[in-house]
C-alpha atoms as a PDB file:
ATOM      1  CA  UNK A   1       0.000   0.000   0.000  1.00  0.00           C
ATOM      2  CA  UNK A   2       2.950   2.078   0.238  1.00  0.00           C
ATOM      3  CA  UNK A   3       0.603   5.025   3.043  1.00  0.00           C
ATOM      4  CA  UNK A   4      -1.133   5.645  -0.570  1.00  0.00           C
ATOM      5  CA  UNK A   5      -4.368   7.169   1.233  1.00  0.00           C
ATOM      6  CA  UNK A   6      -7.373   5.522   0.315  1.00  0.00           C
ATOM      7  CA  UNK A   7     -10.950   6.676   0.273  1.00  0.00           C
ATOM      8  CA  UNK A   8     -13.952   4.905   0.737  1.00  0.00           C
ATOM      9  CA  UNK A   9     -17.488   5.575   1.493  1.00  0.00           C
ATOM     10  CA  UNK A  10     -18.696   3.799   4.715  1.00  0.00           C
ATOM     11  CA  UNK A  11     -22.627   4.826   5.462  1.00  0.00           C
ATOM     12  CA  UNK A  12     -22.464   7.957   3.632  1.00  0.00           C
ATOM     13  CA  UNK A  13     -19.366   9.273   5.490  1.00  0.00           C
ATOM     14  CA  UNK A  14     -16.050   9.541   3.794  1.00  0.00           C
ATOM     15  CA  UNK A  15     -12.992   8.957   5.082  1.00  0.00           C
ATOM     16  CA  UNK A  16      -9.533   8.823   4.851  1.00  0.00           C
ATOM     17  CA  UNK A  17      -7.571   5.539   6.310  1.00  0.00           C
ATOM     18  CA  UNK A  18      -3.883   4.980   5.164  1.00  0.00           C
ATOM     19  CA  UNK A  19      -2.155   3.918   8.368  1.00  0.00           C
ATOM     20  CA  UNK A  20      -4.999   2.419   9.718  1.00  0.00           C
ATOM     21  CA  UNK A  21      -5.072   0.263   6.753  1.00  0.00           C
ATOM     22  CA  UNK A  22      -2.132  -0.795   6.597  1.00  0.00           C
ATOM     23  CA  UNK A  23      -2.149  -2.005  10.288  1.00  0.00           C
ATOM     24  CA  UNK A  24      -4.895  -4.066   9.435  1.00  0.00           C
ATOM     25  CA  UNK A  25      -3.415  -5.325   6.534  1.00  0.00           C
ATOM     26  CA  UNK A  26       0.012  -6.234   8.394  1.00  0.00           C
ATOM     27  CA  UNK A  27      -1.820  -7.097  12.032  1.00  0.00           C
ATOM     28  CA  UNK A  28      -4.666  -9.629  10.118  1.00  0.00           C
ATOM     29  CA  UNK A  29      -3.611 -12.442   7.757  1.00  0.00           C
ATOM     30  CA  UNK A  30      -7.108 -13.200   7.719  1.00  0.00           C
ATOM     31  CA  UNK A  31      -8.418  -9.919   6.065  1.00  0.00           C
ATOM     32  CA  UNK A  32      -5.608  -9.809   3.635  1.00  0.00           C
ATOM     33  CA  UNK A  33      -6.907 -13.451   2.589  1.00  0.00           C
ATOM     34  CA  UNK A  34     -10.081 -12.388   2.496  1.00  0.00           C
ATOM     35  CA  UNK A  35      -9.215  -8.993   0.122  1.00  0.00           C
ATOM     36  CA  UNK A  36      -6.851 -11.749  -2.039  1.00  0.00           C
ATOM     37  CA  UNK A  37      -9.974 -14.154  -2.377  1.00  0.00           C
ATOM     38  CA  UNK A  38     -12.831 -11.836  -3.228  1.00  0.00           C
ATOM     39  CA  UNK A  39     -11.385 -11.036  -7.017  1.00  0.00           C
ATOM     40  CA  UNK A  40     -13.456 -10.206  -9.264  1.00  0.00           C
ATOM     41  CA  UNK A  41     -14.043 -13.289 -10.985  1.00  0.00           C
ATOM     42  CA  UNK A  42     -15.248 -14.859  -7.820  1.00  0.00           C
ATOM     43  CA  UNK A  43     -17.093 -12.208  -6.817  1.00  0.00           C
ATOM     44  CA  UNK A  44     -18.635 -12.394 -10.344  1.00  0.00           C
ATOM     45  CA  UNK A  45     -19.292 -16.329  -9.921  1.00  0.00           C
ATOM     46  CA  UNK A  46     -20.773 -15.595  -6.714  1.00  0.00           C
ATOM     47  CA  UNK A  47     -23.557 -13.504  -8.272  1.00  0.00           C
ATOM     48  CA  UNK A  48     -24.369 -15.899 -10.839  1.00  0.00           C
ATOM     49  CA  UNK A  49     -24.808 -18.264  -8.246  1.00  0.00           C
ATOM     50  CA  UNK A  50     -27.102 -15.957  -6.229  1.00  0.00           C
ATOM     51  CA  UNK A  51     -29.218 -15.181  -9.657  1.00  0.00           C
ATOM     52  CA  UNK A  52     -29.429 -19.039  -9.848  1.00  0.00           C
ATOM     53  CA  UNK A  53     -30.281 -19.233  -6.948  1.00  0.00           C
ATOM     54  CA  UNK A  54     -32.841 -16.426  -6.772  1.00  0.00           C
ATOM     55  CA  UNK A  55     -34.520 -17.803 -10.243  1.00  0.00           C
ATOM     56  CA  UNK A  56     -35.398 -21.186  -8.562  1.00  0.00           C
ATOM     57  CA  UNK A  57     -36.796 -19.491  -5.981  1.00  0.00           C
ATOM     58  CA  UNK A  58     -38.764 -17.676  -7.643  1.00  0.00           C
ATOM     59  CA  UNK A  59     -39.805 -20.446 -10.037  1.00  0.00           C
ATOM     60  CA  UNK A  60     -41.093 -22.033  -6.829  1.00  0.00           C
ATOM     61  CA  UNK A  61     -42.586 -19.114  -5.787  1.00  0.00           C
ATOM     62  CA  UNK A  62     -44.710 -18.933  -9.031  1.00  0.00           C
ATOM     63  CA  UNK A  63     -45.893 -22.149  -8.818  1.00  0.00           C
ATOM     64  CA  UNK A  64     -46.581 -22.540  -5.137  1.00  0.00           C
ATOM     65  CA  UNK A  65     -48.981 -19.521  -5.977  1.00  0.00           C
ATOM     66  CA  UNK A  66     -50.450 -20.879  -8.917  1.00  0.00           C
ATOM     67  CA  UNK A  67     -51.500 -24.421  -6.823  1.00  0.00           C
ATOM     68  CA  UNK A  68     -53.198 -21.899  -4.024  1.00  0.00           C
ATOM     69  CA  UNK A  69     -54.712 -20.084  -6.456  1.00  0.00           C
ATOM     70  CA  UNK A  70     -56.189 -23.000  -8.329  1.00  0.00           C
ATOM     71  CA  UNK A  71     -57.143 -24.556  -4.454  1.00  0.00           C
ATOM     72  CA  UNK A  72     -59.163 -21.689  -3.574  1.00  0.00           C
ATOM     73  CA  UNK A  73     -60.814 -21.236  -6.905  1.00  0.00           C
ATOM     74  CA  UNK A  74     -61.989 -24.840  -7.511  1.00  0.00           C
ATOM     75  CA  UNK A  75     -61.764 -26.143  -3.582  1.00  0.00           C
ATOM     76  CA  UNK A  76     -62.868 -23.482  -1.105  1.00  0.00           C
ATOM     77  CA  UNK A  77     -65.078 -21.461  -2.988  1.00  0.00           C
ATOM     78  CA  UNK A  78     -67.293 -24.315  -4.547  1.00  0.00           C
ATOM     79  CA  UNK A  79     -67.039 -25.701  -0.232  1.00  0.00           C
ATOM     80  CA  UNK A  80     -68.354 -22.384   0.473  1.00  0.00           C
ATOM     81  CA  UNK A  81     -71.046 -22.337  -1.459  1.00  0.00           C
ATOM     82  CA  UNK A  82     -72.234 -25.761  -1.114  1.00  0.00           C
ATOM     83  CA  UNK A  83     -71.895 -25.484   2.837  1.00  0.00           C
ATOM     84  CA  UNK A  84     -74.340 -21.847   2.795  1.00  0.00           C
ATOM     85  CA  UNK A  85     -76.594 -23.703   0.608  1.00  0.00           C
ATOM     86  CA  UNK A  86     -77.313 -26.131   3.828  1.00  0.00           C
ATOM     87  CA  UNK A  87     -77.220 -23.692   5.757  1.00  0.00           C
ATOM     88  CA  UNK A  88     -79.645 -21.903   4.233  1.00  0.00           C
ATOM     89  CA  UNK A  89     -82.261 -24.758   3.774  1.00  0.00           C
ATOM     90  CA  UNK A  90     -81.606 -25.807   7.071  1.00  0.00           C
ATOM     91  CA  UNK A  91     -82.252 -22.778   9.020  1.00  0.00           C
ATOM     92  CA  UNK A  92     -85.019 -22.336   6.586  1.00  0.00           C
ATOM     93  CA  UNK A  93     -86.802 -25.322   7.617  1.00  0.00           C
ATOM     94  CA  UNK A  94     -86.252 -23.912  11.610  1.00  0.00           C
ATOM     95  CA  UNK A  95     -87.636 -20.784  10.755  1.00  0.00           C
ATOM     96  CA  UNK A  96     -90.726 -22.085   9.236  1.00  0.00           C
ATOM     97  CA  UNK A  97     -91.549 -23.554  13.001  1.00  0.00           C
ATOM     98  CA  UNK A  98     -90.447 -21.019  15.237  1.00  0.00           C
ATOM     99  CA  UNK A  99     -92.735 -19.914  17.979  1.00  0.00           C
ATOM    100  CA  UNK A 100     -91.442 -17.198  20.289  1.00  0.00           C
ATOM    101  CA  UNK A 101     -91.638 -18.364  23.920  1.00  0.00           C
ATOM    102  CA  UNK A 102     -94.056 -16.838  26.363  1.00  0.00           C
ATOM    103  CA  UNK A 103     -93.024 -14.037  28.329  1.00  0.00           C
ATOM    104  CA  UNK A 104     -92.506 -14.217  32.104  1.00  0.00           C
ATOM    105  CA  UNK A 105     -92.241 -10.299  33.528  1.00  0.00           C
ATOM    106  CA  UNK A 106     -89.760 -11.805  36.405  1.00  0.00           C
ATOM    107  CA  UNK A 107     -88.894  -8.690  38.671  1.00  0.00           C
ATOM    108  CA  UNK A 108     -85.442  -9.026  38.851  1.00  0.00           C
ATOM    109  CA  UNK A 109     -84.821  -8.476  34.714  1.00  0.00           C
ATOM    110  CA  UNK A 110     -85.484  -5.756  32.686  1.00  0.00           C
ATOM    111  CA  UNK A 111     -85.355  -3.271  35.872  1.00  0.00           C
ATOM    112  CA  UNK A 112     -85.360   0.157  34.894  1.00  0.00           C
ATOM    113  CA  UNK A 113     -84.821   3.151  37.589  1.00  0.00           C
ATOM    114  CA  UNK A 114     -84.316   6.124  34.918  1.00  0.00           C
ATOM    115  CA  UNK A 115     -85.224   6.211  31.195  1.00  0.00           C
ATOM    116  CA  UNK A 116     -82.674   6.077  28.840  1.00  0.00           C
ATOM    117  CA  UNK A 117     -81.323   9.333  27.354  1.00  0.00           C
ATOM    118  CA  UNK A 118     -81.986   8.545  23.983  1.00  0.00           C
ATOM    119  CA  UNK A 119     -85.104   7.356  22.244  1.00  0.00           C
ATOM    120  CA  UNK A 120     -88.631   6.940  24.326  1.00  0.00           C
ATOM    121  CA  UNK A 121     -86.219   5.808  27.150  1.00  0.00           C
ATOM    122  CA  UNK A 122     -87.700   2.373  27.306  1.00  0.00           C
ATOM    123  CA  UNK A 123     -85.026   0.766  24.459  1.00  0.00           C
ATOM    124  CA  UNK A 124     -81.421   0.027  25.133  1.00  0.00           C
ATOM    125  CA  UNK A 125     -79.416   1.023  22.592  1.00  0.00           C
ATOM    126  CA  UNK A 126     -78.521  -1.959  20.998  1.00  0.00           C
ATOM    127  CA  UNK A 127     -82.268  -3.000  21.289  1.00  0.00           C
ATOM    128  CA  UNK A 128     -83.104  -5.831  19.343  1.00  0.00           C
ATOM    129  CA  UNK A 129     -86.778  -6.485  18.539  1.00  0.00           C
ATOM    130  CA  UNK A 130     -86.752 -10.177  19.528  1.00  0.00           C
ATOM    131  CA  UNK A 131     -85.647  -9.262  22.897  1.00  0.00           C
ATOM    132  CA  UNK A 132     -88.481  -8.299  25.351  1.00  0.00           C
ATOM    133  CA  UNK A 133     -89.513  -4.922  26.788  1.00  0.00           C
ATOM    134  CA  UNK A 134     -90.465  -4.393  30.630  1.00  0.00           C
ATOM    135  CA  UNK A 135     -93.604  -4.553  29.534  1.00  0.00           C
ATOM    136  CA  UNK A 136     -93.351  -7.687  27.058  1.00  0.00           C
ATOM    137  CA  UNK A 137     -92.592  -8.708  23.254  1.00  0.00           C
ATOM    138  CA  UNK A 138     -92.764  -5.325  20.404  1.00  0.00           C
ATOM    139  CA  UNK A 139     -95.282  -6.697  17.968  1.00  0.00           C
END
């Protein structure tokens, strides 16, 4: 290296490192058989092996999504529908039979000490017309 002063960029900083180079070149036989190996042949062997690499993956990639894609489309889908169809029926037949059961005015439900602030008072406000009143069912 001969203190030749070298520059490099390191995170957007640049600096100037001649001695401290060359102390790591002379202190660490490792790093200067690291710099030896990492020519630019290998370096450009390396990346072919990455883009190899990176092409299979993505190969697989492609066709791992394709077999999803084709498992919803003609698996879960068709399931989905076929499943809502009994559903449908089913609760259809239920529905067709339903009678509401008698209401009981027990005194410790439905106890109400103020009105509401909204509405007539009487409703929650989530109110749901199946559920009863104070007074019994909204018919």
């Amino acid at each position: 290296l001969n203190r030749v002063k070298l520059r490099t960029t390191f995170v957007g900083t640049e600096f100037c490192h001649s001695k401290m180079l060359h102390r790591i070149f002379r202190i660490s036989p490792a790093f200067r058989l690291a710099v030896r190996h990492s020519s630019s042949d290998k370096a450009a062997l390396a990346l072919k092996a990455y883009n190899d690499a990176m092409a299979s993956e993505i190969a697989h990639a492609e066709a791992t999504a394709k077999l999803w894609k084709r498992l919803t489309l003609f698996g879960a889908l068709p399931l989905i529908a076929l499943v809502g169809y009994h559903v449908m029926t089913t609760e259809a037949e239920h529905e067709a039979h339903f009678h509401r059961p008698e209401f009981i005015p027990y005194s410790h439900l439905r106890i109400r000490n103020k009105p509401f602030p909204w509405g007539d008072g009487n409703h929650s406000i989530f109110h749901n017309h199946n559920n009863a009143l104070p007074t019994g069912y909204e018919d």
